[in-house]
Every structure is written in C-alpha cells, then in structure tokens.
N, C-alpha and C. Protein backbone atom coordinates (compact mmCIF):
# COMPACT_ATOMS: atom_id res chain seq x y z
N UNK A 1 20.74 -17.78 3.08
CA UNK A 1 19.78 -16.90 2.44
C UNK A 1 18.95 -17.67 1.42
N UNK A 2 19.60 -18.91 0.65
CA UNK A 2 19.11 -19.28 -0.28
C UNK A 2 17.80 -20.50 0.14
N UNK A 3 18.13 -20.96 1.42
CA UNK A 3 17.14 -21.38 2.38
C UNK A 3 15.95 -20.81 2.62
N UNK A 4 16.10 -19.28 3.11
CA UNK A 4 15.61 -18.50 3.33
C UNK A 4 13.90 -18.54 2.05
N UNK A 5 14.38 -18.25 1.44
CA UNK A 5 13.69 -18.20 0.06
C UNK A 5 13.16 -19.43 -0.21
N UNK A 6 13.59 -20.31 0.18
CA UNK A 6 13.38 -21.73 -0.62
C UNK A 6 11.74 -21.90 0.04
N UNK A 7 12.41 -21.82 1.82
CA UNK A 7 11.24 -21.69 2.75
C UNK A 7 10.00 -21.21 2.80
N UNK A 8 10.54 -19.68 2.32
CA UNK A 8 9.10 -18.47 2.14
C UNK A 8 9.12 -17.96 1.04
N UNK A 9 9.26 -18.54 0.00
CA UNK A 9 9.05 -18.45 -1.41
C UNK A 9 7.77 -17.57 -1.57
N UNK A 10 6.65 -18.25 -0.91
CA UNK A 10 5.04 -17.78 -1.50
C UNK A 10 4.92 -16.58 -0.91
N UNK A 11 5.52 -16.71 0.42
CA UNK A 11 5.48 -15.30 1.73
C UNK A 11 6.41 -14.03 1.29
N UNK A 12 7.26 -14.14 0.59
CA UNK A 12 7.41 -13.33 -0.33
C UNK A 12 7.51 -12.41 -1.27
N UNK A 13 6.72 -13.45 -1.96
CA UNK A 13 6.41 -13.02 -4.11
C UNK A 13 5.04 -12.25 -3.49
N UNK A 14 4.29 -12.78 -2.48
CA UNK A 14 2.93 -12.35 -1.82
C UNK A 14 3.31 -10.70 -1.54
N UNK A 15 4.10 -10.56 -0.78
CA UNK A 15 4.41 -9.63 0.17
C UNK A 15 5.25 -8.36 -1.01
N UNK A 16 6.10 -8.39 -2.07
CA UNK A 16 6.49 -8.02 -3.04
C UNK A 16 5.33 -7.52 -4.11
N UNK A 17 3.94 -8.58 -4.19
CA UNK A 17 3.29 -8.08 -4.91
C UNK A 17 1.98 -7.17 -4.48
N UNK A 18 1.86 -7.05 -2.64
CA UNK A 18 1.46 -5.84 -2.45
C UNK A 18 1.98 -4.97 -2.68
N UNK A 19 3.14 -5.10 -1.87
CA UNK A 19 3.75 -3.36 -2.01
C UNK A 19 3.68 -2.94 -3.72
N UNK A 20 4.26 -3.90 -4.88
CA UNK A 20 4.02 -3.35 -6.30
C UNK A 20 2.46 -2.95 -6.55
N UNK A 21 1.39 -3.91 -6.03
CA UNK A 21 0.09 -2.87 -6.31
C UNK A 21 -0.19 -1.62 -5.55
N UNK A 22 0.25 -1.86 -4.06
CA UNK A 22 -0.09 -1.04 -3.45
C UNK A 22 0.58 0.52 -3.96
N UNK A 23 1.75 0.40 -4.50
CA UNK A 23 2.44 1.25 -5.12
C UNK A 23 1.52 2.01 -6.30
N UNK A 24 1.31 1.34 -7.06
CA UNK A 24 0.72 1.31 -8.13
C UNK A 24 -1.05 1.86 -8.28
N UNK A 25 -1.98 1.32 -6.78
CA UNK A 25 -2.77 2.12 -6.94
C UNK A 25 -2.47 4.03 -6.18
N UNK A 26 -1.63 3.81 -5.22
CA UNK A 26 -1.24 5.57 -4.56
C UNK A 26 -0.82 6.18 -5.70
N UNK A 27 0.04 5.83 -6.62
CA UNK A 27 0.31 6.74 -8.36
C UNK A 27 -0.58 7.13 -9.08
N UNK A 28 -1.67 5.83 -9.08
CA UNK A 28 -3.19 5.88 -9.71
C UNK A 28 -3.77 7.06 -9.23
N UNK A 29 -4.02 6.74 -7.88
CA UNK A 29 -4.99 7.37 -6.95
C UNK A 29 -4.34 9.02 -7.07
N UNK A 30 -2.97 8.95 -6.80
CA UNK A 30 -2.60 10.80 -6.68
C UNK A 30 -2.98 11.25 -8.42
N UNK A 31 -2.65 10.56 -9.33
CA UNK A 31 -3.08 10.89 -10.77
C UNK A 31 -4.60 11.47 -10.88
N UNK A 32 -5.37 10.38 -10.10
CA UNK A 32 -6.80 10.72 -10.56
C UNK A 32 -7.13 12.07 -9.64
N UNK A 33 -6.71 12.08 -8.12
CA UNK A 33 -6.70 13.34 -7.62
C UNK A 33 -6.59 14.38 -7.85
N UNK A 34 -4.88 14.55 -8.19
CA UNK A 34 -4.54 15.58 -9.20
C UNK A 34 -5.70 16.26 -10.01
N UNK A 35 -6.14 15.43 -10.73
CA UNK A 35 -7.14 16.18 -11.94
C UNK A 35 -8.12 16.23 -11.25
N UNK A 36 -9.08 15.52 -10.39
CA UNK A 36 -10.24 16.41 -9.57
C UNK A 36 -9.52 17.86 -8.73
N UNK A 37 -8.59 17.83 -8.34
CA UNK A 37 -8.33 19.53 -7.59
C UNK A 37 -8.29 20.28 -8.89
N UNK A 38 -7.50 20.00 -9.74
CA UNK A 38 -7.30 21.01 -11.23
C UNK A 38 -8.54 21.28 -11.97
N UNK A 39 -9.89 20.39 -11.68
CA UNK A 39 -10.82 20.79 -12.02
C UNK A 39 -11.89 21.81 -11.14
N UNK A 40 -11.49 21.39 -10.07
CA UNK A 40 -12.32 21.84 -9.01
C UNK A 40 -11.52 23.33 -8.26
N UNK A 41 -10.24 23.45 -9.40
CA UNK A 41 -9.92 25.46 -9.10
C UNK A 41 -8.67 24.73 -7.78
N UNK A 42 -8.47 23.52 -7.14
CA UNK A 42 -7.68 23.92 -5.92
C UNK A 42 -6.17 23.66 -6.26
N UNK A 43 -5.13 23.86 -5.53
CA UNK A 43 -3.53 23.91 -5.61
C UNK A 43 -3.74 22.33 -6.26
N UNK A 44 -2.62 22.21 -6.42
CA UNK A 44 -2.15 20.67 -6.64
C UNK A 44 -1.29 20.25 -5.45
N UNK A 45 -1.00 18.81 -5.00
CA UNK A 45 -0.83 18.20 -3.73
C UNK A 45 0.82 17.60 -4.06
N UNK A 46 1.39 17.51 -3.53
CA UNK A 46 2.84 16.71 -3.67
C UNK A 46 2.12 15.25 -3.59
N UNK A 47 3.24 14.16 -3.73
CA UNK A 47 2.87 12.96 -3.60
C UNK A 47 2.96 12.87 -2.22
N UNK A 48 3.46 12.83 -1.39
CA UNK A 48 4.12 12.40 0.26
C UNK A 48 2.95 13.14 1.00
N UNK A 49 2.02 14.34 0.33
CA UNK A 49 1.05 14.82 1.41
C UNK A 49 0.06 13.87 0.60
N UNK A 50 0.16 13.66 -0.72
CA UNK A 50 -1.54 12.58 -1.03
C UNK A 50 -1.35 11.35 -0.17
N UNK A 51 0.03 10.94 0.17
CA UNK A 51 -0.16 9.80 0.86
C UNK A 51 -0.69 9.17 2.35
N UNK A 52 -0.69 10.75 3.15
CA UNK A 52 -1.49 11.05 4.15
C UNK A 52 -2.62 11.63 4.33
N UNK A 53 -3.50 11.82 2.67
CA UNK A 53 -4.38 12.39 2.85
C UNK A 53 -5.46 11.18 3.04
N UNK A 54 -6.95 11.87 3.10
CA UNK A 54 -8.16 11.05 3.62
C UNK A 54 -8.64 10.31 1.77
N UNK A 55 -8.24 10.75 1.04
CA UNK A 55 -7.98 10.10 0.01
C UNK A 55 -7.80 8.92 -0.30
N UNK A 56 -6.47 8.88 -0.39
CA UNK A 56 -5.28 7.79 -0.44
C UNK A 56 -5.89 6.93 0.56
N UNK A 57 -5.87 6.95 1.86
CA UNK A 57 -6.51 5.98 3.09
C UNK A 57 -7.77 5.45 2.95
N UNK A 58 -8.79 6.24 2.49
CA UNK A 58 -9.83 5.97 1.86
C UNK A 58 -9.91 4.76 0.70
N UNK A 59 -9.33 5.06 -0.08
CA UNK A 59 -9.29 4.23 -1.26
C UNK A 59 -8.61 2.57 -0.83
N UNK A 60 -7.97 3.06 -0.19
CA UNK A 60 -7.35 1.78 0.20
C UNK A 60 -7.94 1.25 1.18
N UNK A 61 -8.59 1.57 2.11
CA UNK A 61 -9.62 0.50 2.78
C UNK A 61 -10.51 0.03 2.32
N UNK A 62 -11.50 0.89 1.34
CA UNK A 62 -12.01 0.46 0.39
C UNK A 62 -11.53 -0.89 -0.56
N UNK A 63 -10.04 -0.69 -1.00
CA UNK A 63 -9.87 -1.65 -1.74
C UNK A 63 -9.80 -2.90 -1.25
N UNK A 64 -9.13 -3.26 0.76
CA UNK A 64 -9.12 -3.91 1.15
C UNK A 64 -10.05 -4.68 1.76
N UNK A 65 -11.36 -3.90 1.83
CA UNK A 65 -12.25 -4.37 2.50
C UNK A 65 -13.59 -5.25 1.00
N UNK A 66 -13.10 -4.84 -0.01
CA UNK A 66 -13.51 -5.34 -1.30
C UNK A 66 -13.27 -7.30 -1.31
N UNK A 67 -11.93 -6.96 -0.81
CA UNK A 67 -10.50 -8.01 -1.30
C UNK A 67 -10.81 -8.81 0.10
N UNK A 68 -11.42 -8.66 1.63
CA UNK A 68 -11.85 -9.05 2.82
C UNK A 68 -12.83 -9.63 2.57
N UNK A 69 -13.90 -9.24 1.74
CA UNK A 69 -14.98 -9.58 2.03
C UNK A 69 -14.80 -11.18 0.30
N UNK A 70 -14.64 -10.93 -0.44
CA UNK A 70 -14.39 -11.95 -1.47
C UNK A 70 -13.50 -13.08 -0.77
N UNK A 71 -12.48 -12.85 -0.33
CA UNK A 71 -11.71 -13.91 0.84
C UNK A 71 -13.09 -14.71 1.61
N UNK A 72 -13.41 -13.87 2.25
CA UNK A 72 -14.07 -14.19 3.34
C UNK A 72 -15.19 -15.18 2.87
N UNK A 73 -15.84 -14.95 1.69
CA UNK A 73 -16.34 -15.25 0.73
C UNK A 73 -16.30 -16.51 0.43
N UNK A 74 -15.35 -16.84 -0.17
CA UNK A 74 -14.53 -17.71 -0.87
C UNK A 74 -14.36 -18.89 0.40
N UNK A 75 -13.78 -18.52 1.73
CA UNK A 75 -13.59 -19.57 2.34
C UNK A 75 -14.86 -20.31 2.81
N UNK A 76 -15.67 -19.34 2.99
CA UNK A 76 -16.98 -19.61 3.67
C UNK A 76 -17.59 -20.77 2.48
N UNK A 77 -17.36 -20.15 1.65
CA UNK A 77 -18.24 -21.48 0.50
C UNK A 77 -17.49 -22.35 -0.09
N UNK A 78 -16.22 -22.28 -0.17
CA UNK A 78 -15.47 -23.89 -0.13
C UNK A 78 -15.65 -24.41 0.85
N UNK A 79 -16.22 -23.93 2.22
CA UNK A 79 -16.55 -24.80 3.35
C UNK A 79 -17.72 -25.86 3.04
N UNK A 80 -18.80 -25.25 2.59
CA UNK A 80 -20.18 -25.97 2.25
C UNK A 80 -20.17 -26.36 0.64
N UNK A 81 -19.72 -25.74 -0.33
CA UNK A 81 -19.83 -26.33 -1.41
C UNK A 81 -18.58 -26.94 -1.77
N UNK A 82 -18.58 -27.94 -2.98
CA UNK A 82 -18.16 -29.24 -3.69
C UNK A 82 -17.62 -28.29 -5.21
N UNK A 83 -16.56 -28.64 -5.55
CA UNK A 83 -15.99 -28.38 -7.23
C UNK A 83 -15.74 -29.68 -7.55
N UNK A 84 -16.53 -30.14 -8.58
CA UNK A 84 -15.17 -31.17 -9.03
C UNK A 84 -14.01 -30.83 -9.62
N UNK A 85 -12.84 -31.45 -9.29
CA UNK A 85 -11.84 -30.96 -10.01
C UNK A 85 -10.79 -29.87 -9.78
N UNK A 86 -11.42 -29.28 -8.38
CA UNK A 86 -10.85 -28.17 -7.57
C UNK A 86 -9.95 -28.80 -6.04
N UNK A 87 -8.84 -27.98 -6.61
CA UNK A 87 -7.63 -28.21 -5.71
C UNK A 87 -8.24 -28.42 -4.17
N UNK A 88 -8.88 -27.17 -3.98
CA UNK A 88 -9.65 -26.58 -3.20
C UNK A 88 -10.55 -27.50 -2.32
N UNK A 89 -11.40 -28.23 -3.30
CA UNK A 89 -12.45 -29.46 -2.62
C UNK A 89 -12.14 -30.95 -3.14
N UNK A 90 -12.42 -31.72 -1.92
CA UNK A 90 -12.46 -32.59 -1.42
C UNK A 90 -14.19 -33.21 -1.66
N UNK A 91 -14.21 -34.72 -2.60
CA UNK A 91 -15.39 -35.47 -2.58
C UNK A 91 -16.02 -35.11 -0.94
N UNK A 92 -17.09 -34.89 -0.72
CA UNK A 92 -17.83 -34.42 0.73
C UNK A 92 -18.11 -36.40 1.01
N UNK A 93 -18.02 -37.05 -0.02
CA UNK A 93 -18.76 -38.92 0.59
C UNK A 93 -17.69 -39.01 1.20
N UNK A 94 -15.88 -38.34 0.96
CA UNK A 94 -14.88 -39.32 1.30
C UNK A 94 -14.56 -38.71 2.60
N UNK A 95 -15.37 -37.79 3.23
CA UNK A 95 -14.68 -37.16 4.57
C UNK A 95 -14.11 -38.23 5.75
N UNK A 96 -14.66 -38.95 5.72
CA UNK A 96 -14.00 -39.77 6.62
C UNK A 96 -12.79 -40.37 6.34
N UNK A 97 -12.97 -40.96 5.49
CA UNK A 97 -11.32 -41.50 4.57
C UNK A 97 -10.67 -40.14 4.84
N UNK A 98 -10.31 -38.93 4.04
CA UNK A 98 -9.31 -37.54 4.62
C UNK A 98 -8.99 -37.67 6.17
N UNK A 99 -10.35 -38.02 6.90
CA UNK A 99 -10.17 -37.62 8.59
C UNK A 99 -8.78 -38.52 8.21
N UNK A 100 -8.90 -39.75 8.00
CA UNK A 100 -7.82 -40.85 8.71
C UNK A 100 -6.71 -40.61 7.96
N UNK A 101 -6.40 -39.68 6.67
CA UNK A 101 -5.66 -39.44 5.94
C UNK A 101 -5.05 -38.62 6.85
N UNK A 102 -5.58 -37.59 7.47
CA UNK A 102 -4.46 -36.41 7.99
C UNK A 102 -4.37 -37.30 9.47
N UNK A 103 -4.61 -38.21 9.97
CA UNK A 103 -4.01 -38.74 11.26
C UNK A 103 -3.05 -39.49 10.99
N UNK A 104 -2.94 -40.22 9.95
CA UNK A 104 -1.65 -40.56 9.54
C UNK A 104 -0.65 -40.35 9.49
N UNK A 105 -1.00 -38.98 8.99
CA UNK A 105 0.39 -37.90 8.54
C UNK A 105 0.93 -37.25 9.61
C-alpha cells in the first residue's frame, strides 16, 4: 500500500482535492439556491434532489469548462511562448540539444 502512494502520490492528492472542491462548491451552490427559492416564494429542496437538479449540473459544467478552456490555454501557449525561469519552458535556441537529451534517456 505504501508503494501504492509512493507511486501515485500526485494522482491522488489531485483526485482528493476534487472531490473536497467539488464537495464544497454543491454546499455553496445548494446554499445560494436555497435563498433564490426562499426569495422567489418556492418550497425549499433537500440536498440529494439539488444534486440532481439542472442547477447543481449547470454550475458545474460551467465551472469545468472555465478550468478546460484556461488548461487548454495554458498548454497551447507554453507551446509557442518562452518564460525564463519557468519549469515549464525550455531556451527555444537549445531545441536541438533537448531532442538528443530525451534520446538518450
């Protein structure tokens, strides 16, 4: 087990810290709900039906497609642009030197 972990350490703490946001915005999300029906005159919702409502699903594609598109983002322009100093990029003069670096390896 302790292998286990050692292995997928990042796969994980990753996977642990959706479910804690993901948790965290459906509490949000039924909170803020809640008070639009209580304003708007209608019943109030259990949690387990906000979690199947068009709501809850809503918000969260929304949030993912926020979080898709900045990814998407992000890779696309560490492709073409240069940081110095970033983990991320690689001098663009030394590409050839890297090529022969990862044939090495």
């Amino acid at each position: 087990m302790k292998r286990f972990f050692h292995e997928n350490g990042l796969s994980v703490v990753l996977l642990v810290a959706f479910l804690v946001f993901w948790a965290a915005q459906a509490v949000t999300g039924h909170h803020v709900y809640q008070k639009g029906q209580h304003l708007h005159g209608q019943p109030a919702e259990g949690y387990a039906s906000y979690l199947t409502s068009g709501h809850f699903w809503q918000a969260t594609g929304e949030n993912w497609e926020s979080e898709f598109l900045q990814m998407g983002a992000y890779v696309v322009l560490t492709t073409y642009l240069f940081q110095r100093g970033s983990a991320e990029s690689h001098n663009p003069d030394d590409a050839e030197k890297l090529k022969r670096e990862r044939k090495i390896k």
